[in-house]
Structures are given as C-alpha cells and as structure tokens.
C-alpha atoms as a PDB file:
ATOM      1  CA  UNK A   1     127.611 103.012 132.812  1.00  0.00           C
ATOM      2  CA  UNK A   2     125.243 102.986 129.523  1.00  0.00           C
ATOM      3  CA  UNK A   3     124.683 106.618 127.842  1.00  0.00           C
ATOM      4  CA  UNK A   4     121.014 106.655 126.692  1.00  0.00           C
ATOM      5  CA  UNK A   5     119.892 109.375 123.800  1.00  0.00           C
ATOM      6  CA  UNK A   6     116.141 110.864 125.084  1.00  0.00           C
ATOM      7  CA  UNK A   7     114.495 112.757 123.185  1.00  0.00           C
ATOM      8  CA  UNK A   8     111.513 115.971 125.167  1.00  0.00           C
ATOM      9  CA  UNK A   9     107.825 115.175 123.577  1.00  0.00           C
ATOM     10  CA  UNK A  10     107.033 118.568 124.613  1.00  0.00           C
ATOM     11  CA  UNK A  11     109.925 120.972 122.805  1.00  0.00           C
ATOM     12  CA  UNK A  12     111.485 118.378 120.890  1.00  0.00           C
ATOM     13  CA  UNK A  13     115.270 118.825 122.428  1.00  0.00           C
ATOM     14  CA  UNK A  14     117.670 115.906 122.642  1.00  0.00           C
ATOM     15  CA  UNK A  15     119.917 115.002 125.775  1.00  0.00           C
ATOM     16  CA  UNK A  16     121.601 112.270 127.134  1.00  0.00           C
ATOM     17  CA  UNK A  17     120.997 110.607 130.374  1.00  0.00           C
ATOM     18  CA  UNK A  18     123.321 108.112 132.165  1.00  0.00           C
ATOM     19  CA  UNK A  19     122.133 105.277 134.448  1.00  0.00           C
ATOM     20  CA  UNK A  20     122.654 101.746 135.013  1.00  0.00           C
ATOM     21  CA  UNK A  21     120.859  99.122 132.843  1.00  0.00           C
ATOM     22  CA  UNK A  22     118.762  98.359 135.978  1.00  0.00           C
ATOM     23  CA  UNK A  23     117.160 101.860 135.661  1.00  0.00           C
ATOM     24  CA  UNK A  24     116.500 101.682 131.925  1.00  0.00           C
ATOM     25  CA  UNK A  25     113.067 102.603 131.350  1.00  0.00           C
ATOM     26  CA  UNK A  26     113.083 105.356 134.570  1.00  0.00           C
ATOM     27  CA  UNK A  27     111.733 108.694 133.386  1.00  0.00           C
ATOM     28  CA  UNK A  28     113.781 111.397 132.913  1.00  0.00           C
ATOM     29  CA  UNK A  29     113.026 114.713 132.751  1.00  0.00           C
ATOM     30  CA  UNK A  30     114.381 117.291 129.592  1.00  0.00           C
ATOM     31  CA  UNK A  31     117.170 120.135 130.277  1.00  0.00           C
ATOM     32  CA  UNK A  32     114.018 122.568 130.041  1.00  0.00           C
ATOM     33  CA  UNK A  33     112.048 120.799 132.396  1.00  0.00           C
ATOM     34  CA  UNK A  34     109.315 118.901 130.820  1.00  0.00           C
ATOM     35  CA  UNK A  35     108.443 115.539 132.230  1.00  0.00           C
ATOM     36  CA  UNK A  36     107.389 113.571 128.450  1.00  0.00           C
ATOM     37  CA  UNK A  37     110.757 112.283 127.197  1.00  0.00           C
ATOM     38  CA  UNK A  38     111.267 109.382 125.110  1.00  0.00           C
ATOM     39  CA  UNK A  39     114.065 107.057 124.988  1.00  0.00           C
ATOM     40  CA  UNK A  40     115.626 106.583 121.211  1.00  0.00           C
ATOM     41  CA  UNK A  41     116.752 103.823 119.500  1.00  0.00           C
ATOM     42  CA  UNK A  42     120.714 103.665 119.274  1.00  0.00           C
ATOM     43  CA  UNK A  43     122.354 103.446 115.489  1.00  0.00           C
ATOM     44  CA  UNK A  44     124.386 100.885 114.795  1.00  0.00           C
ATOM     45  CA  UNK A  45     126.475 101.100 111.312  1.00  0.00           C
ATOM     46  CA  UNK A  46     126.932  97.521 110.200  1.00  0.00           C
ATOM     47  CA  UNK A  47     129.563  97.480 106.765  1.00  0.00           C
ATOM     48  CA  UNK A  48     130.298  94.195 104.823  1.00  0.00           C
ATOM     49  CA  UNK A  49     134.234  93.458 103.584  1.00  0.00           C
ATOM     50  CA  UNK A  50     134.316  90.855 100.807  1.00  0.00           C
ATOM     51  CA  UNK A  51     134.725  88.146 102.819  1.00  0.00           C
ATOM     52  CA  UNK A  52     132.758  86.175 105.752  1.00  0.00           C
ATOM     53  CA  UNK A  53     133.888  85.497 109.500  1.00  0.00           C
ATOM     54  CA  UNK A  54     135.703  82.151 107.896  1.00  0.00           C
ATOM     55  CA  UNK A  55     137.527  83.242 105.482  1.00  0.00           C
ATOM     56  CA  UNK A  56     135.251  82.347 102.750  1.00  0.00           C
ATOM     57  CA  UNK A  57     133.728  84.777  99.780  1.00  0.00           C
ATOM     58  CA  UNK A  58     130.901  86.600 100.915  1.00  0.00           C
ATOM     59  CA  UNK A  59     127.507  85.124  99.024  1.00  0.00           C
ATOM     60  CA  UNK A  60     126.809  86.664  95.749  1.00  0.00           C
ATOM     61  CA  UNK A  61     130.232  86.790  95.138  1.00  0.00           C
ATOM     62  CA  UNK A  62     130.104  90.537  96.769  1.00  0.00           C
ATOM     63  CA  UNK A  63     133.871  92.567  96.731  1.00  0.00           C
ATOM     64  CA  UNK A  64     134.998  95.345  98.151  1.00  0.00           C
ATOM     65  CA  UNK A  65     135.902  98.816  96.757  1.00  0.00           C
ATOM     66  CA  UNK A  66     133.845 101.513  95.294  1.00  0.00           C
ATOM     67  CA  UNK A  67     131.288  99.904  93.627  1.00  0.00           C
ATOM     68  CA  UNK A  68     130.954  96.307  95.529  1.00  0.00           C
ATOM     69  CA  UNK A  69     134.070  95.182  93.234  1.00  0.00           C
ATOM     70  CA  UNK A  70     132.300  94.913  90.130  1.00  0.00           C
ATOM     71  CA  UNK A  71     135.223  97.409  88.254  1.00  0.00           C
ATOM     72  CA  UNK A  72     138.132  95.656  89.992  1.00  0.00           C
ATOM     73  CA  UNK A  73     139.253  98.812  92.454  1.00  0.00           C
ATOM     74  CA  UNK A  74     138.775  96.581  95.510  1.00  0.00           C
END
C-alpha cells in the first residue's frame, strides 16, 4: 500500500499516512490532533548518463563525470 507525506496546516508537523490509492484524497488528521492537513507532493530525483534509452549520445553531445564531460573525467 502507497505511503503518502501530509503535512498539519495548523502546527506545521509532517507524518505519513498509509492507505490504498482508492482513499487518496481522505482527510487525515495530524499526530497532535488537528484536522487541516495537506497532502505533499512526492520528489522524484531524475539524473541523466551520457547516453539515451537506445544507445545513442544524449543531445548536446552531454557526458558524464564531474562537470557534464567537458574535462574528459567521465
């Protein structure tokens, strides 16, 4: 089942609720108490390697290492 971050309106306090993906948008209420939580967005970390999904070089001619490949390190 799907871990959803909430954040309280009221003190500010982060927790974690799980529930199905049926019961998405159902209120939940903070560790303290208070009813006005807000569900946050999840971060996603996206990195690009030098190449595409084909096999091909990436456009711009983009490497990898240190500094994008532009001193030959990757």
């Amino acid at each position: 089942m799907p871990t959803y971050e909430m954040r309280c309106r009221t003190c500010g306090s982060r927790f974690e609720v799980v529930r199905p993906m049926a019961r998405i948008d159902d209120p939940a209420v903070c560790p303290q108490g208070h009813p006005e939580t807000v569900r946050l967005l999840p971060t996603v970390a996206v990195t690009r390697t030098g190449t595409s999904d084909v096999g091909a070089p990436a456009p711009g001619g983009v490497g990898g290492g240190c500094c994008g490949g532009g001193c030959g390190c990757g």
